[in-house]
C-alpha atoms as a PDB file:
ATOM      1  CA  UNK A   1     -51.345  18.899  66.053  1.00  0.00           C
ATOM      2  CA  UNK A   2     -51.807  21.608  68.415  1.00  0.00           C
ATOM      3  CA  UNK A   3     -49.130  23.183  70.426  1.00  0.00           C
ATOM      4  CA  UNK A   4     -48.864  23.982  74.167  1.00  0.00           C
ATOM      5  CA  UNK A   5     -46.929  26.709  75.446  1.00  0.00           C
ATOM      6  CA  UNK A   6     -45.129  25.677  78.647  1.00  0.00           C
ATOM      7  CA  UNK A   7     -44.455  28.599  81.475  1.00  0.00           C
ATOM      8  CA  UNK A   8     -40.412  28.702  82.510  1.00  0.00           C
ATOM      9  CA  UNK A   9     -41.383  27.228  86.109  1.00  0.00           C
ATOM     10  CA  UNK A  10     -43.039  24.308  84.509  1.00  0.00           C
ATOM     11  CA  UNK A  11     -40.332  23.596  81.683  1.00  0.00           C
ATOM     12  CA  UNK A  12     -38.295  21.608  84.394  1.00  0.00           C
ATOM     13  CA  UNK A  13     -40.765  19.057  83.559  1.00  0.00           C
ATOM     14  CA  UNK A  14     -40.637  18.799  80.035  1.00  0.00           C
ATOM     15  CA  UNK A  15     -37.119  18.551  79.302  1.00  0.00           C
ATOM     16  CA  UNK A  16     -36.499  22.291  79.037  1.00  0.00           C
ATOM     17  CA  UNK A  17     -38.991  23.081  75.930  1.00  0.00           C
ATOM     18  CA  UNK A  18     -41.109  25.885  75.884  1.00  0.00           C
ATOM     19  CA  UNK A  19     -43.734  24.467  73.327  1.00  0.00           C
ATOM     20  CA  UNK A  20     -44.550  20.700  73.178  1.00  0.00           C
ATOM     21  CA  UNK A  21     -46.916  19.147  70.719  1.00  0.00           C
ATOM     22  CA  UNK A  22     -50.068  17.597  72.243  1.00  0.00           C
ATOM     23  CA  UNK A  23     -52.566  15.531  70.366  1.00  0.00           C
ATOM     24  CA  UNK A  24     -56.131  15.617  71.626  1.00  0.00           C
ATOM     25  CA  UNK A  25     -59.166  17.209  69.918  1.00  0.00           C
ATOM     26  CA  UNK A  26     -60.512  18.973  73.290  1.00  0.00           C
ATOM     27  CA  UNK A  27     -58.533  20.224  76.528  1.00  0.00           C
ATOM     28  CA  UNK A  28     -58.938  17.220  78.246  1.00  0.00           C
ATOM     29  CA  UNK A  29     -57.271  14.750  75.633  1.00  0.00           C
ATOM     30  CA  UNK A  30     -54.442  17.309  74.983  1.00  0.00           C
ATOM     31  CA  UNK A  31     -53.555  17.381  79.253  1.00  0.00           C
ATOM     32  CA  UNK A  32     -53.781  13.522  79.074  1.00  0.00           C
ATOM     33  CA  UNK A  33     -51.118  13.360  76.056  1.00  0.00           C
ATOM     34  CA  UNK A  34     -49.138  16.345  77.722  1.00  0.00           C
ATOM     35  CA  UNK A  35     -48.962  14.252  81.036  1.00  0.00           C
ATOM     36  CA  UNK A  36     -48.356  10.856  79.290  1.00  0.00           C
ATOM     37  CA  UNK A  37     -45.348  12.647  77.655  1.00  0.00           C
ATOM     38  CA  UNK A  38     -44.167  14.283  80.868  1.00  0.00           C
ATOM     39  CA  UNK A  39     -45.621  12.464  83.755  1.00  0.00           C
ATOM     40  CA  UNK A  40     -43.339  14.829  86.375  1.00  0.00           C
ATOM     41  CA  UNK A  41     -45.575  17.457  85.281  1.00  0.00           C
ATOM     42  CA  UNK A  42     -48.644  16.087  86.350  1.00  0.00           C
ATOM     43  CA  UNK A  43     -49.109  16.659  89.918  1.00  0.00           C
ATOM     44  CA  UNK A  44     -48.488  21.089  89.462  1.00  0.00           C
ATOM     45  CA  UNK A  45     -51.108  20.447  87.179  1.00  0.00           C
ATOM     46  CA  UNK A  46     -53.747  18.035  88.911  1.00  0.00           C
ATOM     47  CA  UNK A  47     -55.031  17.746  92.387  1.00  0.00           C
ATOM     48  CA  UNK A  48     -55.050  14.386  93.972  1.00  0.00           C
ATOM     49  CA  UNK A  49     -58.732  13.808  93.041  1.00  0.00           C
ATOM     50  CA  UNK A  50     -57.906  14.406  89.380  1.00  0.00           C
ATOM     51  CA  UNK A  51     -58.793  17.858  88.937  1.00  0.00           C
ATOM     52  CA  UNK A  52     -57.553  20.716  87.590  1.00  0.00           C
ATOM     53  CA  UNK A  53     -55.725  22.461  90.038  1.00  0.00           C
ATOM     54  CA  UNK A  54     -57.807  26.001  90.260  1.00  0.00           C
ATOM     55  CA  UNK A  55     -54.576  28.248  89.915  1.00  0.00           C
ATOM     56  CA  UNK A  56     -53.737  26.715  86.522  1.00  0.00           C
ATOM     57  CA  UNK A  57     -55.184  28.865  83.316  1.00  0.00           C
ATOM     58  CA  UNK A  58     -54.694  27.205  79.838  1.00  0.00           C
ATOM     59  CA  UNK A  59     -55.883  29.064  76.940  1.00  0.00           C
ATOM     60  CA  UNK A  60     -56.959  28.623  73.734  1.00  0.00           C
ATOM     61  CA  UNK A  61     -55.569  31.559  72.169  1.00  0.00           C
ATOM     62  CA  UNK A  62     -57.104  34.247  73.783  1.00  0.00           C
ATOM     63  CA  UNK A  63     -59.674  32.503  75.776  1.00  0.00           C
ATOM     64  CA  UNK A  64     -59.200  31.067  79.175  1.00  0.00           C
ATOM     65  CA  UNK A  65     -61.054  27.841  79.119  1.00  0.00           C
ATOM     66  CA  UNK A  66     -62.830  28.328  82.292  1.00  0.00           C
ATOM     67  CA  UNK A  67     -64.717  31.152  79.600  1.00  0.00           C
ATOM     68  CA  UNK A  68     -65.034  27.962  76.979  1.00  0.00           C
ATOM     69  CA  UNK A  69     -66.570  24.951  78.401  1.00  0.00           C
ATOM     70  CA  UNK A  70     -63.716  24.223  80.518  1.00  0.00           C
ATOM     71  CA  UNK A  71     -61.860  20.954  79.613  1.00  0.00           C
ATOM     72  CA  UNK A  72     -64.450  19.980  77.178  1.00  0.00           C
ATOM     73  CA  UNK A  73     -62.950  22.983  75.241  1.00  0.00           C
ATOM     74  CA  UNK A  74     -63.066  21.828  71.578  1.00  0.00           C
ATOM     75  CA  UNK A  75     -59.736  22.643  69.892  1.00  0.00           C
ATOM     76  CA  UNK A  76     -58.696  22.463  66.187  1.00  0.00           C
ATOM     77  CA  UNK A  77     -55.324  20.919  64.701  1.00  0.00           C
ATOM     78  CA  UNK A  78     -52.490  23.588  64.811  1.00  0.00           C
ATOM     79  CA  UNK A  79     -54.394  25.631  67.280  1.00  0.00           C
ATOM     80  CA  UNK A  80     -51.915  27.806  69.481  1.00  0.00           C
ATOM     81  CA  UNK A  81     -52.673  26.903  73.166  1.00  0.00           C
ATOM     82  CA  UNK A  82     -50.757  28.032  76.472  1.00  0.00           C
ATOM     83  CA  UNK A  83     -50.365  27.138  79.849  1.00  0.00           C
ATOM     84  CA  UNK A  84     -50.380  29.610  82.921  1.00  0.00           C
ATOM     85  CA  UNK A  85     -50.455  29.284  85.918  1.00  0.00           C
ATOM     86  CA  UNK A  86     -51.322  31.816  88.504  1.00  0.00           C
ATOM     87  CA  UNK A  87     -48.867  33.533  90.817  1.00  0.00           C
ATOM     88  CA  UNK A  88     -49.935  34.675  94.301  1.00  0.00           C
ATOM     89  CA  UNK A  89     -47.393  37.836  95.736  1.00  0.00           C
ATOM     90  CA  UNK A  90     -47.650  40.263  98.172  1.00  0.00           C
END
């Protein structure tokens, strides 16, 4: 199964852990299992129409998704995938 890396900010909402396995064999399935798992997380994640909030990166080892095909990214079992979201400062 793969295995999302989980940003401190965000690990309020999944119990503490920094890596949670997801199952899902593209980006999309893998957010649906993360968020059925840890529906607090959901909302820093989503907008209220559904959507991938624009400030949050995931990639697929190196490669942002919004590279790839976006959350029709294609993943493989065991595949090393992390979560980032962006931070705005001034």
């Amino acid at each position: 199964m793969p295995v999302l890396r989980i940003p401190t900010p965000l690990r309020v909402y999944t119990n503490g852990q920094s890596e949670v396995t997801v199952n899902g064999s593209d980006i999309s399935e893998v957010l649906t299992d993360l968020t059925t798992q840890y529906p607090a997380i959901k909302p820093h994640l989503f907008n209220e129409g559904g959507e991938l909030r624009p400030f949050v990166n995931i990639f697929v080892g190196e490669n942002n998704i919004k590279d790839l095909q976006g959350v029709s990214t294609a993943i493989r079992d065991g595949e090393k995938l992390m979560l980032i979201p962006s931070i705005a400062g001034g």
